[in-house]
N, C-alpha and C. Protein backbone atom coordinates (compact mmCIF):
# COMPACT_ATOMS: atom_id res chain seq x y z
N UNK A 1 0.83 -1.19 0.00
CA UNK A 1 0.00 0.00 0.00
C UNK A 1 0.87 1.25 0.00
N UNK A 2 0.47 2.49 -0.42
CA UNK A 2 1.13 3.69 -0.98
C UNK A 2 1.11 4.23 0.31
N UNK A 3 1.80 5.31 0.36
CA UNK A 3 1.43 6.10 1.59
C UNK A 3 -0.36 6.85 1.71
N UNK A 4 -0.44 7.42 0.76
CA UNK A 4 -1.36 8.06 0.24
C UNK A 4 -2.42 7.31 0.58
N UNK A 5 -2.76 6.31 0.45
CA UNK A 5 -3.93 5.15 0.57
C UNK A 5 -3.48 4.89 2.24
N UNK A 6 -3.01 4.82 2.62
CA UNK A 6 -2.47 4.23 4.27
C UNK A 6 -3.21 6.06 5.06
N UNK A 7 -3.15 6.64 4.87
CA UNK A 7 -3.82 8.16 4.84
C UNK A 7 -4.72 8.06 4.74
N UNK A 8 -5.26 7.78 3.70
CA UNK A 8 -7.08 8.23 3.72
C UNK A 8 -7.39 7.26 4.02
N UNK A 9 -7.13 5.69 4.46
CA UNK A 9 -7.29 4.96 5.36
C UNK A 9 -7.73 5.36 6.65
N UNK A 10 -6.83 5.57 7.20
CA UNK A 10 -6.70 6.09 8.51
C UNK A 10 -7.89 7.63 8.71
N UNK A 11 -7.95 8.55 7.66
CA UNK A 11 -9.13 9.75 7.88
C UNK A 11 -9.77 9.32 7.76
N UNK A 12 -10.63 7.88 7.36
CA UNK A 12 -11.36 6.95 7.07
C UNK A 12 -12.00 6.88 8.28
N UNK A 13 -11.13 6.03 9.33
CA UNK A 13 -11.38 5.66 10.25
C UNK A 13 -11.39 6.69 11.34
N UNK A 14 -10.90 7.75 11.16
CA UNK A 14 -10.84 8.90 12.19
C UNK A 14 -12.37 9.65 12.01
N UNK A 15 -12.89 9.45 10.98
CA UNK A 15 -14.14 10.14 10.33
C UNK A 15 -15.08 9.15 11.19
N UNK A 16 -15.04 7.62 10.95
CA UNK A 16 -16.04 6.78 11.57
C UNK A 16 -15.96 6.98 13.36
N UNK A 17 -14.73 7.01 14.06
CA UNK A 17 -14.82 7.23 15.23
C UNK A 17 -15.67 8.62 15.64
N UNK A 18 -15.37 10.02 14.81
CA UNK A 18 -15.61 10.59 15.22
C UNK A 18 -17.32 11.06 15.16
N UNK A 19 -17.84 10.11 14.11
CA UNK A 19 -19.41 10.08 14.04
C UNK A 19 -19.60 9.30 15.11
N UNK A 20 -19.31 8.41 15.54
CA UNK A 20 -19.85 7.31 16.41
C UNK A 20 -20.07 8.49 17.72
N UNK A 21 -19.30 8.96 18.34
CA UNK A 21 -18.87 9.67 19.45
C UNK A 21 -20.03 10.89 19.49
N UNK A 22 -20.42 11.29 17.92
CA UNK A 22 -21.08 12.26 18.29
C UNK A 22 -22.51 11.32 18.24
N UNK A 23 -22.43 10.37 17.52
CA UNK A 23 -24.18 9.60 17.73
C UNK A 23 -24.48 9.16 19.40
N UNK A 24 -23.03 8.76 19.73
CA UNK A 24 -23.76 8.60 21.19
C UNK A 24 -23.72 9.72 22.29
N UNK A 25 -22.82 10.90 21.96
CA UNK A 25 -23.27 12.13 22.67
C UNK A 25 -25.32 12.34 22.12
N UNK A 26 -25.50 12.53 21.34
CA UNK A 26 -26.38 12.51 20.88
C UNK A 26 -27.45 11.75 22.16
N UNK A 27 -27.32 10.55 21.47
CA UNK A 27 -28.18 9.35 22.44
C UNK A 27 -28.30 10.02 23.77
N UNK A 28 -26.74 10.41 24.40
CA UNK A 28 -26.95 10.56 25.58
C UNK A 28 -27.42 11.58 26.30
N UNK A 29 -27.93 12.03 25.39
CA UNK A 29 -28.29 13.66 25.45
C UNK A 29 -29.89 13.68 25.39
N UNK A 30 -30.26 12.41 24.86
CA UNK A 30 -32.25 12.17 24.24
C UNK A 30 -32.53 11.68 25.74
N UNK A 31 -31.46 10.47 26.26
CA UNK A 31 -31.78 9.63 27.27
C UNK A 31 -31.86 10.22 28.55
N UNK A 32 -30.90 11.22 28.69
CA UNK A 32 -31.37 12.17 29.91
C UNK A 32 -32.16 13.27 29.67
N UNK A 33 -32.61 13.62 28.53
CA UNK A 33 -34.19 14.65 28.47
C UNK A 33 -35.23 13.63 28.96
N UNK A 34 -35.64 12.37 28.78
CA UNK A 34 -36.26 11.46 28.47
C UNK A 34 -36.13 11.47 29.97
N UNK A 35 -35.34 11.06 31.26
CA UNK A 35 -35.31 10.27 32.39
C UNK A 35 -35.46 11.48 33.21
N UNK A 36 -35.33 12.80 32.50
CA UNK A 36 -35.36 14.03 33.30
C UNK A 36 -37.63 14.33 33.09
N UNK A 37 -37.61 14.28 31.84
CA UNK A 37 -39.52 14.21 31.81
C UNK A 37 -39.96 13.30 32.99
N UNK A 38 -39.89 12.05 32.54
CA UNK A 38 -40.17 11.27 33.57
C UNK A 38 -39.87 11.46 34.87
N UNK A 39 -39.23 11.58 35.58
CA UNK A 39 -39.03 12.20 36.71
C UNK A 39 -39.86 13.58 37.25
N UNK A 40 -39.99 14.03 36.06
CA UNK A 40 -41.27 15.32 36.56
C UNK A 40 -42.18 14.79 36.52
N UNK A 41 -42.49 13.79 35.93
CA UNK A 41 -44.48 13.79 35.54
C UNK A 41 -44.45 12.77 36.80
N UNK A 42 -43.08 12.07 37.60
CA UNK A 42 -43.50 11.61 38.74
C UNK A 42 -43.64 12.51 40.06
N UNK A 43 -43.00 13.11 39.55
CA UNK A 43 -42.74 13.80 41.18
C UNK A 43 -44.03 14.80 40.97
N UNK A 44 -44.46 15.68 40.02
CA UNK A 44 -45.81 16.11 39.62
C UNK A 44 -46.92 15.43 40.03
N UNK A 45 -46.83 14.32 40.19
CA UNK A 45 -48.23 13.22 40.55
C UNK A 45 -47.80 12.26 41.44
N UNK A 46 -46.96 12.49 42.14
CA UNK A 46 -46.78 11.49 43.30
C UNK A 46 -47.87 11.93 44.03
N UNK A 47 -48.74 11.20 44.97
CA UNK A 47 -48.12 9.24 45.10
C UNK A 47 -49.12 8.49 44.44
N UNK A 48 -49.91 9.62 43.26
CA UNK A 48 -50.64 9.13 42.83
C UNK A 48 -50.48 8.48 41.35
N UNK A 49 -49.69 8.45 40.61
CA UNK A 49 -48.75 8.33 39.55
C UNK A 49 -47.39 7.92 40.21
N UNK A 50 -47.46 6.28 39.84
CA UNK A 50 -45.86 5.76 40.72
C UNK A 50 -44.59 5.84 39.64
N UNK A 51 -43.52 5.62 39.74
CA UNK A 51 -42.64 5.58 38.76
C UNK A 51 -42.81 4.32 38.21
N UNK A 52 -41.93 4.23 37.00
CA UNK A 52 -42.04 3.00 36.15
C UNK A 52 -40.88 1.87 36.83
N UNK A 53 -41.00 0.50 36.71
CA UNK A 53 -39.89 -0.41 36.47
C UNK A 53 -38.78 0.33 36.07
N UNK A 54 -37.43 0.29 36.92
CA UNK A 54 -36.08 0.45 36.10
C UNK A 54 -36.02 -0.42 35.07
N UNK A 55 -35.41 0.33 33.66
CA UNK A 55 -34.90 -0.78 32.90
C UNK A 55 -33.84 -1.54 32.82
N UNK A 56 -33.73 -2.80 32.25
CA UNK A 56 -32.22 -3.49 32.67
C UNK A 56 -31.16 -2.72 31.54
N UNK A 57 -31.50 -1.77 30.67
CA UNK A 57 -30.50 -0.85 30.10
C UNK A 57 -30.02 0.00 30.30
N UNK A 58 -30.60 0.20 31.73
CA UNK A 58 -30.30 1.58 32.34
C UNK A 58 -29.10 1.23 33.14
N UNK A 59 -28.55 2.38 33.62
CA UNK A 59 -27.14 2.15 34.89
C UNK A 59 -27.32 1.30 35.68
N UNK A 60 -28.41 1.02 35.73
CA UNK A 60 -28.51 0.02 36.92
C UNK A 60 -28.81 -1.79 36.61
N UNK A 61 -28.24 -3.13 37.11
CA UNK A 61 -28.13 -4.06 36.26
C UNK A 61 -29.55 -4.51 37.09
N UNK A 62 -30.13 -5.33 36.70
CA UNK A 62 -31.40 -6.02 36.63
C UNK A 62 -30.94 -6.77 37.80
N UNK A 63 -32.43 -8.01 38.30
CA UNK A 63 -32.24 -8.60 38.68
C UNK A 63 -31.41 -10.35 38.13
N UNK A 64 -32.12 -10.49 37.20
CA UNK A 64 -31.43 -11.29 36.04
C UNK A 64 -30.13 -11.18 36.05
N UNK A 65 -29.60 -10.04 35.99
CA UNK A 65 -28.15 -10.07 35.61
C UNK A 65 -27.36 -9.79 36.64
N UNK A 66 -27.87 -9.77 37.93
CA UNK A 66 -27.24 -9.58 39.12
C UNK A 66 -27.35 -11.41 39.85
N UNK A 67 -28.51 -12.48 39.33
CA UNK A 67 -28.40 -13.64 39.24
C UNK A 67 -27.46 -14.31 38.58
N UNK A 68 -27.86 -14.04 37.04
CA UNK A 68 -26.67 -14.50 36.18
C UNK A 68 -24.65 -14.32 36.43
N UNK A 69 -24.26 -13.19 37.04
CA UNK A 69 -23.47 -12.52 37.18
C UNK A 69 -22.97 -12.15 36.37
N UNK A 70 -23.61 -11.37 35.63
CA UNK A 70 -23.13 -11.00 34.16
C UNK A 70 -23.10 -9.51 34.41
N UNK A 71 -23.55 -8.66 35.53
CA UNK A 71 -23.20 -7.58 36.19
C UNK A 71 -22.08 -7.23 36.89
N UNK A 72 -21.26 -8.56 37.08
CA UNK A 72 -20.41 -8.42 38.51
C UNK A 72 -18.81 -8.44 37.54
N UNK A 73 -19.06 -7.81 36.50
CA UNK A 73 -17.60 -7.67 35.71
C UNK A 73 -17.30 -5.87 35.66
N UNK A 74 -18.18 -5.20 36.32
CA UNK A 74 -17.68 -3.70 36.75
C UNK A 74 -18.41 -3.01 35.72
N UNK A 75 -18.36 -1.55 35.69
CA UNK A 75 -19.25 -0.53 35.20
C UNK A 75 -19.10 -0.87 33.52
N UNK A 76 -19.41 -0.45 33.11
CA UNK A 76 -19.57 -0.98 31.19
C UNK A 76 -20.03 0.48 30.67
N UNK A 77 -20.09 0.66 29.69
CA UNK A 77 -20.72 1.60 28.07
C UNK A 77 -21.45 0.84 27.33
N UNK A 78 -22.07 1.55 27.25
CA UNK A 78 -23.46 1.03 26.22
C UNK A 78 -23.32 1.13 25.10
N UNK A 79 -23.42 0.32 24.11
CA UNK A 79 -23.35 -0.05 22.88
C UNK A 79 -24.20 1.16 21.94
N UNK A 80 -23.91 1.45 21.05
CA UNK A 80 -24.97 2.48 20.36
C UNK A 80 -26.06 1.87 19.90
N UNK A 81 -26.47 0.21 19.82
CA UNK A 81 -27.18 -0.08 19.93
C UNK A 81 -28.53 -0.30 21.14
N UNK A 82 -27.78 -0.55 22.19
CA UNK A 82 -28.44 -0.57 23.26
C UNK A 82 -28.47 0.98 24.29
N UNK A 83 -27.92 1.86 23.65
CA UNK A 83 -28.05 3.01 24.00
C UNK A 83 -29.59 3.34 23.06
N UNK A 84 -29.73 3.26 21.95
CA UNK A 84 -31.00 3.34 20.80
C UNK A 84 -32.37 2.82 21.58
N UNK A 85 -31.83 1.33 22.18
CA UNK A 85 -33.28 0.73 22.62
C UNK A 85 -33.55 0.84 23.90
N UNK A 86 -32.49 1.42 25.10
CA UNK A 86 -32.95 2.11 26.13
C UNK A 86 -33.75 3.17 25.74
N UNK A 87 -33.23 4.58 24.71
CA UNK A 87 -33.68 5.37 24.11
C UNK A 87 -35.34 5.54 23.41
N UNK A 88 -35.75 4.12 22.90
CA UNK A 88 -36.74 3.89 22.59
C UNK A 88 -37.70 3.39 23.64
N UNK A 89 -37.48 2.61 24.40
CA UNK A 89 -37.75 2.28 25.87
C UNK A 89 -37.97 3.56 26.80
N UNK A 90 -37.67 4.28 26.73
CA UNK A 90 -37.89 5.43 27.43
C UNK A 90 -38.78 6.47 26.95
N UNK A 91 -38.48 6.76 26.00
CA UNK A 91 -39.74 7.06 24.58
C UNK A 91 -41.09 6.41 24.66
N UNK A 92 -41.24 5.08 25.16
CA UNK A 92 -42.61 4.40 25.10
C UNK A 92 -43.09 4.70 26.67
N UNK A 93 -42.48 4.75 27.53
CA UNK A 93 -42.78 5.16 29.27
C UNK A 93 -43.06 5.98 29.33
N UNK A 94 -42.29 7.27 28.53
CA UNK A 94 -42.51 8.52 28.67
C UNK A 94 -43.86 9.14 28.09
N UNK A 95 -44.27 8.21 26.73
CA UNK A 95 -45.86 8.38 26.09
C UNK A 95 -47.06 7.38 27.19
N UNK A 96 -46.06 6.97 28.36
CA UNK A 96 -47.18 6.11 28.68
C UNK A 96 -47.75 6.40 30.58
N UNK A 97 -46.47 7.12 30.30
CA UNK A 97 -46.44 8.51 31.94
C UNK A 97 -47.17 9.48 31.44
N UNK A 98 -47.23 9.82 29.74
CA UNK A 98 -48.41 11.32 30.06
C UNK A 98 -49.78 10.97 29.94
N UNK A 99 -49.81 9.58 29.21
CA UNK A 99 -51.19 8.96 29.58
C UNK A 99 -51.81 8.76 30.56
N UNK A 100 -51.15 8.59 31.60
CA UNK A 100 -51.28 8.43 32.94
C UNK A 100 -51.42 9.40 33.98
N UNK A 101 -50.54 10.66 33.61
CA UNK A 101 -50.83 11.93 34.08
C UNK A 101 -52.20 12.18 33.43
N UNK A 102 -52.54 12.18 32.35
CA UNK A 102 -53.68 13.08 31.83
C UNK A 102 -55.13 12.51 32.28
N UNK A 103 -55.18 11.01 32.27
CA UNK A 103 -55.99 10.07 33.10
C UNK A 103 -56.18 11.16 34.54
N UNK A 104 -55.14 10.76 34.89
CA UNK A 104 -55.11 11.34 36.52
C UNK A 104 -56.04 12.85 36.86
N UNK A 105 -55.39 13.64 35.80
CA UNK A 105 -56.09 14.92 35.51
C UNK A 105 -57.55 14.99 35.32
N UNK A 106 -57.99 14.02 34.61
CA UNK A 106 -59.02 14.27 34.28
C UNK A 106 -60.10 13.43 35.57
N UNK A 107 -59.10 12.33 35.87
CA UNK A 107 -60.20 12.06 37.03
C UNK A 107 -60.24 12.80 38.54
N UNK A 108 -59.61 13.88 38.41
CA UNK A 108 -59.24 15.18 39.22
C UNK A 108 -60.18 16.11 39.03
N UNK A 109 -60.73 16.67 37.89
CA UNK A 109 -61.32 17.47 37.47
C UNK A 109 -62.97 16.98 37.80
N UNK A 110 -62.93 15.68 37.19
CA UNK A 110 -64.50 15.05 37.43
C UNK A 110 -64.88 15.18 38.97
N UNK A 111 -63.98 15.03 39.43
CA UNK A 111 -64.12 14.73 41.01
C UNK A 111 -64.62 16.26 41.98
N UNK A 112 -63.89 17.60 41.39
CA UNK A 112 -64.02 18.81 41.41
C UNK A 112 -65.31 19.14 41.28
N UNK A 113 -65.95 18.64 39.67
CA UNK A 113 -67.17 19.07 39.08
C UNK A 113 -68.07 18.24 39.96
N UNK A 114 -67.92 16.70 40.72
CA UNK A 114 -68.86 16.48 41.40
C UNK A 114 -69.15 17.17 42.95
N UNK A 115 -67.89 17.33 43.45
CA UNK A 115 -67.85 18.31 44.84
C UNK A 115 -68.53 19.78 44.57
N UNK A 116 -68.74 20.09 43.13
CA UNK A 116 -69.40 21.63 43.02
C UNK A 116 -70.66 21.29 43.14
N UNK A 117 -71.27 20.29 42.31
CA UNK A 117 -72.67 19.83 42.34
C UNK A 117 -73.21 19.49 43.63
N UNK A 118 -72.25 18.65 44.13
CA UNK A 118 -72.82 18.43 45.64
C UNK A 118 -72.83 19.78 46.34
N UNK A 119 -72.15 20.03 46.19
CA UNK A 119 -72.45 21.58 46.75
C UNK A 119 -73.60 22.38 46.72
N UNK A 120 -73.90 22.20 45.14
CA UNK A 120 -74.89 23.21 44.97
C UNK A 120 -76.34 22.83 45.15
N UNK A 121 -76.63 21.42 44.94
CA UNK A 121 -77.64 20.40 45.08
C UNK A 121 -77.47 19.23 46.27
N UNK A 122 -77.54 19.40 47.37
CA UNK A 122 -76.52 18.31 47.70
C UNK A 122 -77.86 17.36 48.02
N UNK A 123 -79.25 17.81 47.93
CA UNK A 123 -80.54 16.37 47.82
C UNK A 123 -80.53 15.42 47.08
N UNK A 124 -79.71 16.04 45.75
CA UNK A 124 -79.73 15.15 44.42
C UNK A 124 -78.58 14.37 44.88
N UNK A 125 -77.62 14.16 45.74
CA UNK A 125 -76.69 13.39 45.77
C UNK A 125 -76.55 12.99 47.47
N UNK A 126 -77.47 12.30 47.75
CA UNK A 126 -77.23 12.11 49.39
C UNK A 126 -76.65 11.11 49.41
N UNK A 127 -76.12 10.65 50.51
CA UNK A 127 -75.12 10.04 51.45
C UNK A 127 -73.95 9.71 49.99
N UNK A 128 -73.73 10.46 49.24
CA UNK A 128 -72.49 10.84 48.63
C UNK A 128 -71.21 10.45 49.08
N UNK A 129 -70.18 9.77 48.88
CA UNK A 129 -68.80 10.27 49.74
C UNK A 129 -67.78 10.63 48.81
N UNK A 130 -67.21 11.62 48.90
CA UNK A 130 -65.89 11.93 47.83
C UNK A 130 -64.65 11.92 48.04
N UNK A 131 -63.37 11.15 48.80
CA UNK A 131 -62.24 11.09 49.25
C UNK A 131 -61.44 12.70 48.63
N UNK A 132 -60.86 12.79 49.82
CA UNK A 132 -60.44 14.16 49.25
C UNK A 132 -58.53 13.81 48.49
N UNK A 133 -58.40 12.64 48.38
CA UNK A 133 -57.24 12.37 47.54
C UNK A 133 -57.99 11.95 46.29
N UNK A 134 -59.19 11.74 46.28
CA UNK A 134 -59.48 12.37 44.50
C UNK A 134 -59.62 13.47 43.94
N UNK A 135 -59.62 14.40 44.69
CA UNK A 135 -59.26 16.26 44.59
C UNK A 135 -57.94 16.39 44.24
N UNK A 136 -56.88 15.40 44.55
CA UNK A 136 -55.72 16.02 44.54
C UNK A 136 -55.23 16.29 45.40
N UNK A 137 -55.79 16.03 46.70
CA UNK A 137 -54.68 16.16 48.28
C UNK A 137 -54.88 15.53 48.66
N UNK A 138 -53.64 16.05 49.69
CA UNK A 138 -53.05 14.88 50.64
C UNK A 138 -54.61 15.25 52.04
N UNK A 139 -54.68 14.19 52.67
CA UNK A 139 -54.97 13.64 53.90
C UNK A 139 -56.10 12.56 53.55
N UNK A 140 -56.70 12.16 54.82
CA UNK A 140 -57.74 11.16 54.48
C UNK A 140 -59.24 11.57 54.41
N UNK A 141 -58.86 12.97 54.76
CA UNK A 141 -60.85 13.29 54.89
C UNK A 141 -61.79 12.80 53.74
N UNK A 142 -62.88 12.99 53.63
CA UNK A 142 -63.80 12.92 52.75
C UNK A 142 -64.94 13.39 52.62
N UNK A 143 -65.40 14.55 51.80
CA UNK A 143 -66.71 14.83 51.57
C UNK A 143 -67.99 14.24 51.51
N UNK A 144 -68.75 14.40 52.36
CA UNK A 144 -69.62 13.77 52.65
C UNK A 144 -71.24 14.14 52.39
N UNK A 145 -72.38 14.07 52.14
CA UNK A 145 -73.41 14.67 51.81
C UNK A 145 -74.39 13.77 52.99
N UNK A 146 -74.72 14.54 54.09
CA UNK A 146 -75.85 13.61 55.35
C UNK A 146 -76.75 14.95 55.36
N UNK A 147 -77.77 13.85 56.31
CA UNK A 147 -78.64 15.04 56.64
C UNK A 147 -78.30 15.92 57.37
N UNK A 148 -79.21 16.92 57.42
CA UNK A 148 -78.39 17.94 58.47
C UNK A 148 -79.09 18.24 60.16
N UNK A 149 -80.16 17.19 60.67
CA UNK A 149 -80.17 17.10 61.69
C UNK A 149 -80.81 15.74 61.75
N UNK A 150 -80.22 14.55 61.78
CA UNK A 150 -80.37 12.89 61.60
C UNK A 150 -81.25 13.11 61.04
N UNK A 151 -82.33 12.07 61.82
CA UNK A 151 -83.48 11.52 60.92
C UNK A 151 -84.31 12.57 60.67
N UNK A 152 -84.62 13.42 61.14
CA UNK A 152 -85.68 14.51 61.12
C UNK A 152 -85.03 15.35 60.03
N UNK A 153 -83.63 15.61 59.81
CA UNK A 153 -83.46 16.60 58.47
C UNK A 153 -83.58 14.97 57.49
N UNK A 154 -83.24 14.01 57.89
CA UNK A 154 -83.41 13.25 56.28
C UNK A 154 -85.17 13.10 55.82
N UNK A 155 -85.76 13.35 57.07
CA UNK A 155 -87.42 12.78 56.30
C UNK A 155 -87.98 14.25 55.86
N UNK A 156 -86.87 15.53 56.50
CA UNK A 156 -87.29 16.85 55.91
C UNK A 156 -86.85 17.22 55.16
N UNK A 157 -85.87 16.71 54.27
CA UNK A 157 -85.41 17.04 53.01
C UNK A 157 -84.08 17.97 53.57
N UNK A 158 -83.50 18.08 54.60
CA UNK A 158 -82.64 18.63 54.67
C UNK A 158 -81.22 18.33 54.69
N UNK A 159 -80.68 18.51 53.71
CA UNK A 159 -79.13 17.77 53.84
C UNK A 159 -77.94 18.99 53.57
N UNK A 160 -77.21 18.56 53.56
CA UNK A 160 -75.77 19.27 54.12
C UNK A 160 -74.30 18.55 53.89
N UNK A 161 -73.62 19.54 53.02
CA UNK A 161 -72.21 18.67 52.73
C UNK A 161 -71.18 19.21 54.03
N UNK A 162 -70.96 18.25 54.03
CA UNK A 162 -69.71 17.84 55.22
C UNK A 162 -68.53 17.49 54.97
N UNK A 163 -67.38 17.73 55.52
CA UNK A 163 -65.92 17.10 55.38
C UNK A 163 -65.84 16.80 56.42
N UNK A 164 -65.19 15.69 56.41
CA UNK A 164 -64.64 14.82 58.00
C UNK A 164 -63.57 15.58 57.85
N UNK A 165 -62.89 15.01 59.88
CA UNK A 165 -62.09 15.65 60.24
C UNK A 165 -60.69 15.29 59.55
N UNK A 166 -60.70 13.92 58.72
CA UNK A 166 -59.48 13.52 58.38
C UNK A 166 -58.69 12.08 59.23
N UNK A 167 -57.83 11.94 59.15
CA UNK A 167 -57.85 10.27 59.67
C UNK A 167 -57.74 10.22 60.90
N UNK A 168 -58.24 9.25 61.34
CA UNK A 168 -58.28 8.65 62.22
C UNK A 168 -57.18 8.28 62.87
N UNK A 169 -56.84 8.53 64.42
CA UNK A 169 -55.91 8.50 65.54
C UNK A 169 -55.63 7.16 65.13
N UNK A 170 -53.93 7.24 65.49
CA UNK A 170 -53.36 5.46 65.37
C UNK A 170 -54.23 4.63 66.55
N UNK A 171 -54.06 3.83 66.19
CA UNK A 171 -54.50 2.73 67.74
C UNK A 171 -53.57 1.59 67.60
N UNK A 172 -52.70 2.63 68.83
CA UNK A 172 -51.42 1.75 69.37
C UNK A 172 -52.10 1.20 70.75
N UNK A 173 -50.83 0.89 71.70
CA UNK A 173 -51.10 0.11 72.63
C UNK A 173 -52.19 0.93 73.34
N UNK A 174 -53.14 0.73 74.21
CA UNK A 174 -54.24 1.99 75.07
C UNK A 174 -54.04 0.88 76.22
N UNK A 175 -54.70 2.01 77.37
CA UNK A 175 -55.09 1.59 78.15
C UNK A 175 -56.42 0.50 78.33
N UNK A 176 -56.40 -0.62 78.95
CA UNK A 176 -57.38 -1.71 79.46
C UNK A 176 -58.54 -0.67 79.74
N UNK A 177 -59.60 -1.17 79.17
CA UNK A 177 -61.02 -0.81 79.57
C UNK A 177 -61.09 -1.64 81.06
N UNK A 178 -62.28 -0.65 81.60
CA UNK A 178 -62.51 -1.68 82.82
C UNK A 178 -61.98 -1.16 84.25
N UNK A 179 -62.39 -2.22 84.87
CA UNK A 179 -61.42 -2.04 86.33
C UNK A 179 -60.09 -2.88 86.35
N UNK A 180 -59.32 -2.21 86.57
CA UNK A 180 -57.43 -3.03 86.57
C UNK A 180 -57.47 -3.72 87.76
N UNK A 181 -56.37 -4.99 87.72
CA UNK A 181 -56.44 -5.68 89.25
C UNK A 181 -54.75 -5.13 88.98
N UNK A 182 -54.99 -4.71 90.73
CA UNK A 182 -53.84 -4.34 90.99
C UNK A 182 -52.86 -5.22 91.83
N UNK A 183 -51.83 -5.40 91.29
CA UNK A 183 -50.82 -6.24 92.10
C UNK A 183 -50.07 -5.47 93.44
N UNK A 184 -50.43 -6.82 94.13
CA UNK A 184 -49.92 -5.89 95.69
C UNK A 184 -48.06 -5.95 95.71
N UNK A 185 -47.96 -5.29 96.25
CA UNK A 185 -46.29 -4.66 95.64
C UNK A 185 -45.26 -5.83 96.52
N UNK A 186 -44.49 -6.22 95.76
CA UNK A 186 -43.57 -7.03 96.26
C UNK A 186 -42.70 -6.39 97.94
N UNK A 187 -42.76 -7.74 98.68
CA UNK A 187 -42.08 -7.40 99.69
C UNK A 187 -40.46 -7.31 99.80
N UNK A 188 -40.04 -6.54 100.31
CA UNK A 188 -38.37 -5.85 100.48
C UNK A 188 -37.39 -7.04 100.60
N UNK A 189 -36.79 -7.70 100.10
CA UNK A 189 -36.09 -8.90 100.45
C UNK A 189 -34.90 -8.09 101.69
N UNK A 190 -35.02 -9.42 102.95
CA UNK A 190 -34.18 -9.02 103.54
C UNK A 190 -32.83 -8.98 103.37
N UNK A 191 -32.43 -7.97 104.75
CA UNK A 191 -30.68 -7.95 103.75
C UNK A 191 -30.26 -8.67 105.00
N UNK A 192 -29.27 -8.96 104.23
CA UNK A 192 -27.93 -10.07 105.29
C UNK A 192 -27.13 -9.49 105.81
């Protein structure tokens, strides 16, 4: 071979490295827009919208491959192939997290439009209950539609929306109902 040909050989190959390098800057550049969305549309809708399964293409090795030990040969680079189908993999979560957000939204909104109605009608919707984490917040209360003085507002047509107070006290150890038997107190052991 000439010199000349041993040259553009070699820019040959300096040309292919240096596309490769920029396809997977590239990649790596889609894959963290991609893990950065996702991460908002979780933390946006936690804890009602959970995160997805890690993938086994991601930094982190699977369970499979932490069985197999096909993980336990130290940190690695991703192939520009398997950089592509994490890439695409993340692409399908990410169309399948805003599905899931927008679901969420909308059964947010319904839930709104029924707490207005009860509001405004609340005969047409008695003993109603509406959890107030289908509003979109946090605690356990729940909207409630009763009468508004027992039986006498229910046979008078009178009802009334209500929110509970919210959850209910733990019930840890309590005190014994009842009368306690009391133990008569140990006697002083003598001393020697």
């Amino acid at each position: 071979m000439s010199q000349s040909q041993l040259l553009l050989i070699d820019r040959d190959l300096t040309v292919r490295r240096g596309d490769e390098m920029a396809a997977r800057r590239s990649l790596q550049a889609q894959v963290t827009r991609l893990e950065r969305e996702l991460a908002q549309i979780v933390a946006e809708g936690f804890p009602h919208i959970s995160p997805p399964p890690a993938h086994h293409l991601s930094g982190r090795p699977s369970a499979d491959a932490l069985i197999s030990g096909a993980a336990a040969n130290g940190p690695r680079l991703l192939s520009l192939e398997q950089l592509e189908r994490l890439r695409d993999h993340l692409a399908g979560t990410l169309q399948d997290m805003h599905h899931r957000a927008q679901a969420r939204h909308e059964h947010e909104r319904r839930a709104h439009e029924l707490l207005r109605c009860m509001k405004l009608e609340p005969g047409r919707y008695k003993f109603v209950r509406l959890p107030v984490s289908d509003l979109g917040q946090g605690g356990c209360g729940v909207w409630e539609v009763r009468p508004r003085f027992g039986l006498i507002g229910m046979l008078a047509g009178w009802w009334q929306v209500k929110l509970s107070s919210g959850c209910p006290l733990p019930r840890g150890s309590r005190a014994p109902r009842g009368p306690t038997r009391r133990t008569p107190p140990r006697a002083a052991a003598p001393r020697a």
